[in-house]
N, C-alpha and C. Protein backbone atom coordinates (compact mmCIF):
# COMPACT_ATOMS: atom_id res chain seq x y z
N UNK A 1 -73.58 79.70 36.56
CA UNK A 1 -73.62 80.86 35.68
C UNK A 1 -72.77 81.96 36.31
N UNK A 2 -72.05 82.55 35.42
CA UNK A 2 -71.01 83.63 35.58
C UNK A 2 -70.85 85.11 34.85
N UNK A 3 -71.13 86.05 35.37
CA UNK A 3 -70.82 86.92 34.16
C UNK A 3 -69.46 87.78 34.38
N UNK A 4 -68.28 87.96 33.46
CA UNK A 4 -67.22 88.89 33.53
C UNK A 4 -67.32 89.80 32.73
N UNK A 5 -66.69 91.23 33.94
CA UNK A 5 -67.09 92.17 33.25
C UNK A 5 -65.84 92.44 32.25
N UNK A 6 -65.40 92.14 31.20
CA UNK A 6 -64.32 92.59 30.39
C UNK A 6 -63.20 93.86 30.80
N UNK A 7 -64.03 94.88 31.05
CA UNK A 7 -63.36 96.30 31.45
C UNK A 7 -62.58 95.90 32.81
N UNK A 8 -63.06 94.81 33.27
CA UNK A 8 -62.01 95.54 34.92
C UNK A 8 -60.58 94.45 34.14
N UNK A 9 -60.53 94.06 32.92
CA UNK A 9 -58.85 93.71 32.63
C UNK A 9 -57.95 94.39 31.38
N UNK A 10 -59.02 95.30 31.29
CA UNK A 10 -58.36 96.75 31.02
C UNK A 10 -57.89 97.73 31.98
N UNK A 11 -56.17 97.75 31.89
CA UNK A 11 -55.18 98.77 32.72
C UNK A 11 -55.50 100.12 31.97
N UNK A 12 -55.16 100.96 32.40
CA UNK A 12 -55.36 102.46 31.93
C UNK A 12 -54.47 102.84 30.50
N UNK A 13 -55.34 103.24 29.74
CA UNK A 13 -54.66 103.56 28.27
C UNK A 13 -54.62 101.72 27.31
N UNK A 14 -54.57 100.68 28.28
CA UNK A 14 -54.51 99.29 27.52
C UNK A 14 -55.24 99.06 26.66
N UNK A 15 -55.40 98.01 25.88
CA UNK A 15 -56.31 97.37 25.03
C UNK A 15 -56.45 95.81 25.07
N UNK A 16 -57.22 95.18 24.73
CA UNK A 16 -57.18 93.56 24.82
C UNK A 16 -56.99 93.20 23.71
N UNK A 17 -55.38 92.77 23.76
CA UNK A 17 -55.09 92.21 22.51
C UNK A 17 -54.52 90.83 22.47
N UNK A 18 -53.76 90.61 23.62
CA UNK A 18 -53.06 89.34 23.59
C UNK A 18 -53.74 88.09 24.35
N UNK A 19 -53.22 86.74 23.78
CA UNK A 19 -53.71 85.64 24.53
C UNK A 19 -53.59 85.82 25.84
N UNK A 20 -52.59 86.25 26.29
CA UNK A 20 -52.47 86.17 28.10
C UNK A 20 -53.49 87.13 28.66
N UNK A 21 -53.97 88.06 28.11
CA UNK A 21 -54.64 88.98 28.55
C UNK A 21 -56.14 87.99 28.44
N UNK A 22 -55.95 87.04 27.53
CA UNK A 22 -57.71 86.41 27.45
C UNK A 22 -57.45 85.47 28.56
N UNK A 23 -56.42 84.64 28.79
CA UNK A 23 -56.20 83.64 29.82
C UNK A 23 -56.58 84.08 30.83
N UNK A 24 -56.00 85.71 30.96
CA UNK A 24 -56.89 86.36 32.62
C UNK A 24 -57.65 86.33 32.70
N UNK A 25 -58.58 86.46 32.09
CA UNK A 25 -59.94 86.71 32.46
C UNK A 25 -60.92 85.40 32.06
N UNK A 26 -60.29 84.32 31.88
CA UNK A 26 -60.86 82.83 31.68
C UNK A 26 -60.58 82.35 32.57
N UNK A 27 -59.57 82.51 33.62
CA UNK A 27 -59.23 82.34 35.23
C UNK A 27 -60.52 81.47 35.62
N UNK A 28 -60.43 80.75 35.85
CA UNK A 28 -61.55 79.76 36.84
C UNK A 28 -62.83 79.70 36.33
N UNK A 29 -63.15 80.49 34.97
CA UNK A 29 -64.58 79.89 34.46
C UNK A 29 -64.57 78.94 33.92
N UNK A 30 -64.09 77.89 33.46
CA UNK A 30 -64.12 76.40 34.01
C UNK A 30 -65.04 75.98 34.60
N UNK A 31 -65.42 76.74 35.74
CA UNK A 31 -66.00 75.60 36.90
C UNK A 31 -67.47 76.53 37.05
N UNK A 32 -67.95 77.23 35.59
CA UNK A 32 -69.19 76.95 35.59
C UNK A 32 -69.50 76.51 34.15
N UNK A 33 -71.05 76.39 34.16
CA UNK A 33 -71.64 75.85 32.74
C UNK A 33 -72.11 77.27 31.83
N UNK A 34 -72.19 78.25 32.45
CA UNK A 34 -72.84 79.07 31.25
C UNK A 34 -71.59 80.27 31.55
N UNK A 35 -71.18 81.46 30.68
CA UNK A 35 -70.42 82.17 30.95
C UNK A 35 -70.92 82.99 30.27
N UNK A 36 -71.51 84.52 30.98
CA UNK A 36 -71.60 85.66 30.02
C UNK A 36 -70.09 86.53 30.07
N UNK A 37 -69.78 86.98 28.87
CA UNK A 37 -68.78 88.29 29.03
C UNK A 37 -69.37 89.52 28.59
N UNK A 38 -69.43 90.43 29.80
CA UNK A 38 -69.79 91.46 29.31
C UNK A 38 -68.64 92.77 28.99
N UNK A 39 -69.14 92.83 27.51
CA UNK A 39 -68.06 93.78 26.56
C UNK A 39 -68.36 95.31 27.52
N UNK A 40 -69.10 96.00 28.14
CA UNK A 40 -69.60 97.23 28.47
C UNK A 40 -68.29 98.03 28.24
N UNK A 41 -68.73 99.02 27.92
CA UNK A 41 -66.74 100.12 28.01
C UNK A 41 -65.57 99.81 27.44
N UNK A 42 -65.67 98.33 26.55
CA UNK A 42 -65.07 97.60 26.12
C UNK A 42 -64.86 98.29 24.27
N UNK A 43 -63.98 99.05 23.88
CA UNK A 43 -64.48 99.75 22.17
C UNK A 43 -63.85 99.09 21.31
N UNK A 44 -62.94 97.84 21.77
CA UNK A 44 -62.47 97.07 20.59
C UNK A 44 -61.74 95.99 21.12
N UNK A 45 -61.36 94.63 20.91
CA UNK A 45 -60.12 93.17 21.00
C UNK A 45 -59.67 92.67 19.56
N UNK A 46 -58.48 92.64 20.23
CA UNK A 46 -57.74 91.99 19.32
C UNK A 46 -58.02 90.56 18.54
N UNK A 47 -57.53 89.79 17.38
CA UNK A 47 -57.80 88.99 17.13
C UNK A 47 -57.29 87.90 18.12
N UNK A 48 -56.19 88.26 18.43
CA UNK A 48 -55.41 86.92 19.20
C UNK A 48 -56.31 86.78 20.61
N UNK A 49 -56.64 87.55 21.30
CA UNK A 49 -57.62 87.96 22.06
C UNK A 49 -59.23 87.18 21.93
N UNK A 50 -59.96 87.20 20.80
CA UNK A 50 -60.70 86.93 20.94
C UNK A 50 -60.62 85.55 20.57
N UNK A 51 -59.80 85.14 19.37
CA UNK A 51 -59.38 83.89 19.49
C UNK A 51 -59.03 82.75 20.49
N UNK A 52 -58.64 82.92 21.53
CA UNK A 52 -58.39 82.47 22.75
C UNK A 52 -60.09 82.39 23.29
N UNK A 53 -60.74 83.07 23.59
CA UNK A 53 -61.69 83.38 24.21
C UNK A 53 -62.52 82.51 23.07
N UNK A 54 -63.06 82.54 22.11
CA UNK A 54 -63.77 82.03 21.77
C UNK A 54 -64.01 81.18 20.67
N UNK A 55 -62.52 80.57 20.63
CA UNK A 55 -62.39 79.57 19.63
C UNK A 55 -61.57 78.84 20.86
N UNK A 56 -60.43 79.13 21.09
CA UNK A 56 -59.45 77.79 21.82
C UNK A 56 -60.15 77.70 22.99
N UNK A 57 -60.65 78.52 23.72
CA UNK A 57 -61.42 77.68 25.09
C UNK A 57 -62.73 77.11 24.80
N UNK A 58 -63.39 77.87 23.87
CA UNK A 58 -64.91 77.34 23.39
C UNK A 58 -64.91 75.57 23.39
N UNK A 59 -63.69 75.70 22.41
CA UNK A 59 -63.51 74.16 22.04
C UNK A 59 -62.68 73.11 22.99
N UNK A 60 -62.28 73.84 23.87
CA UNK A 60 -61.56 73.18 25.06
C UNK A 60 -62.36 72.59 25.99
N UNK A 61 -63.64 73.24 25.96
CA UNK A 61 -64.49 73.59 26.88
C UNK A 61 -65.86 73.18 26.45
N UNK A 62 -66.14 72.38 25.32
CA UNK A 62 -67.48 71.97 24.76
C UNK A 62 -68.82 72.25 25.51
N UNK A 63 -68.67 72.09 26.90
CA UNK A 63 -69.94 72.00 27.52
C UNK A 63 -70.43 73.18 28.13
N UNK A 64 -69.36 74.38 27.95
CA UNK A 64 -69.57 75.59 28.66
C UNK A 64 -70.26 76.49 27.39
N UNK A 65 -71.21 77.19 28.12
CA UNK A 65 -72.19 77.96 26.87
C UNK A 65 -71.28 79.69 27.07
N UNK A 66 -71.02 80.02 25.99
CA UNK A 66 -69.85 81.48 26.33
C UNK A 66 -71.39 82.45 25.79
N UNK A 67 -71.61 83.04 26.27
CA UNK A 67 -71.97 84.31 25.64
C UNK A 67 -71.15 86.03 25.72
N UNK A 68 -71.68 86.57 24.55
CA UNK A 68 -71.33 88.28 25.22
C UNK A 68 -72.36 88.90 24.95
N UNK A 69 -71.65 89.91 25.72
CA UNK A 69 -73.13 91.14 25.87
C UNK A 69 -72.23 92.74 25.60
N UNK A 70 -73.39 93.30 25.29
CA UNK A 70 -72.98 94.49 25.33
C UNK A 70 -71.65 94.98 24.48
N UNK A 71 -71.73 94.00 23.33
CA UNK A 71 -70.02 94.15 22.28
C UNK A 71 -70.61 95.37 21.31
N UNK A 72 -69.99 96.21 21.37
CA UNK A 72 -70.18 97.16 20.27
C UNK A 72 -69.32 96.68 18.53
N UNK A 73 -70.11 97.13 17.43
CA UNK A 73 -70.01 96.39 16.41
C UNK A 73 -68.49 95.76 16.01
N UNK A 74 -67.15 96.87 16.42
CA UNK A 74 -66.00 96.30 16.25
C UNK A 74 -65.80 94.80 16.54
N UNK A 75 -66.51 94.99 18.43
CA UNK A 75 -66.04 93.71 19.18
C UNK A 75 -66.75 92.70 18.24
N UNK A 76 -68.16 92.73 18.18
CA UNK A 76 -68.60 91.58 17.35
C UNK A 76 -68.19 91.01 16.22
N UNK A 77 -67.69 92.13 15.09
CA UNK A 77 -66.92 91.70 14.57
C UNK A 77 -65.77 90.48 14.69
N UNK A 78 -64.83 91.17 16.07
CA UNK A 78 -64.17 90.33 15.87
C UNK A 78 -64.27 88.75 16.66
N UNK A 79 -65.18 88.59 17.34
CA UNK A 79 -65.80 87.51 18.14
C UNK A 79 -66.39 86.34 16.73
N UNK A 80 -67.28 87.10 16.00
CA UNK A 80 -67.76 86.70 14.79
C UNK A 80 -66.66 85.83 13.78
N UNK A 81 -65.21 86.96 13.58
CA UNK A 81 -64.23 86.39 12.92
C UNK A 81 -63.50 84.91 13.65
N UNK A 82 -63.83 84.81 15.04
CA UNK A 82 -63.01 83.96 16.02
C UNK A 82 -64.03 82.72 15.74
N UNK A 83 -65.18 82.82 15.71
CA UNK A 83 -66.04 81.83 15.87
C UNK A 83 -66.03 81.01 14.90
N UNK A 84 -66.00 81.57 13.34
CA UNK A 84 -65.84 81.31 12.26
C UNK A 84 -64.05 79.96 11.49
């Protein structure tokens, strides 16, 4: 079990919008079974962003359980749209 905190791959003034920016922060969770991400400080991601995160690795990754925490309604939104 792993939890990432979202905010420390936010640079100053940035936003999380792009796949490479989700690839960072999927860095080596792989090599556990449960993964929380915590959204905290986090006020919005992009689609391509969450897409990566929780459609192309979800499914890359069948056996890893992704959760988030702490997504304020934008983020869920768009986690919601990715899942779908």
């Amino acid at each position: 079990k792993t939890i990432v905190p979202v905010k420390l791959a936010l640079y100053e003034g940035d936003r999380l919008v792009s796949r490479s920016q989700a690839r960072r922060i999927l860095n080596r969770v792989e090599k556990f079974r449960y993964v929380i991400f915590d959204f905290d400080s986090v006020d919005s991601i992009g689609q391509a962003f969450a897409d990566e995160v929780f459609r192309v690795f979800a499914t890359a990754h069948p056996h890893i359980v992704i959760e988030a925490v702490n997504a304020v309604e934008n983020v869920e939104k768009m986690i919601k749209r990715a899942k779908s």
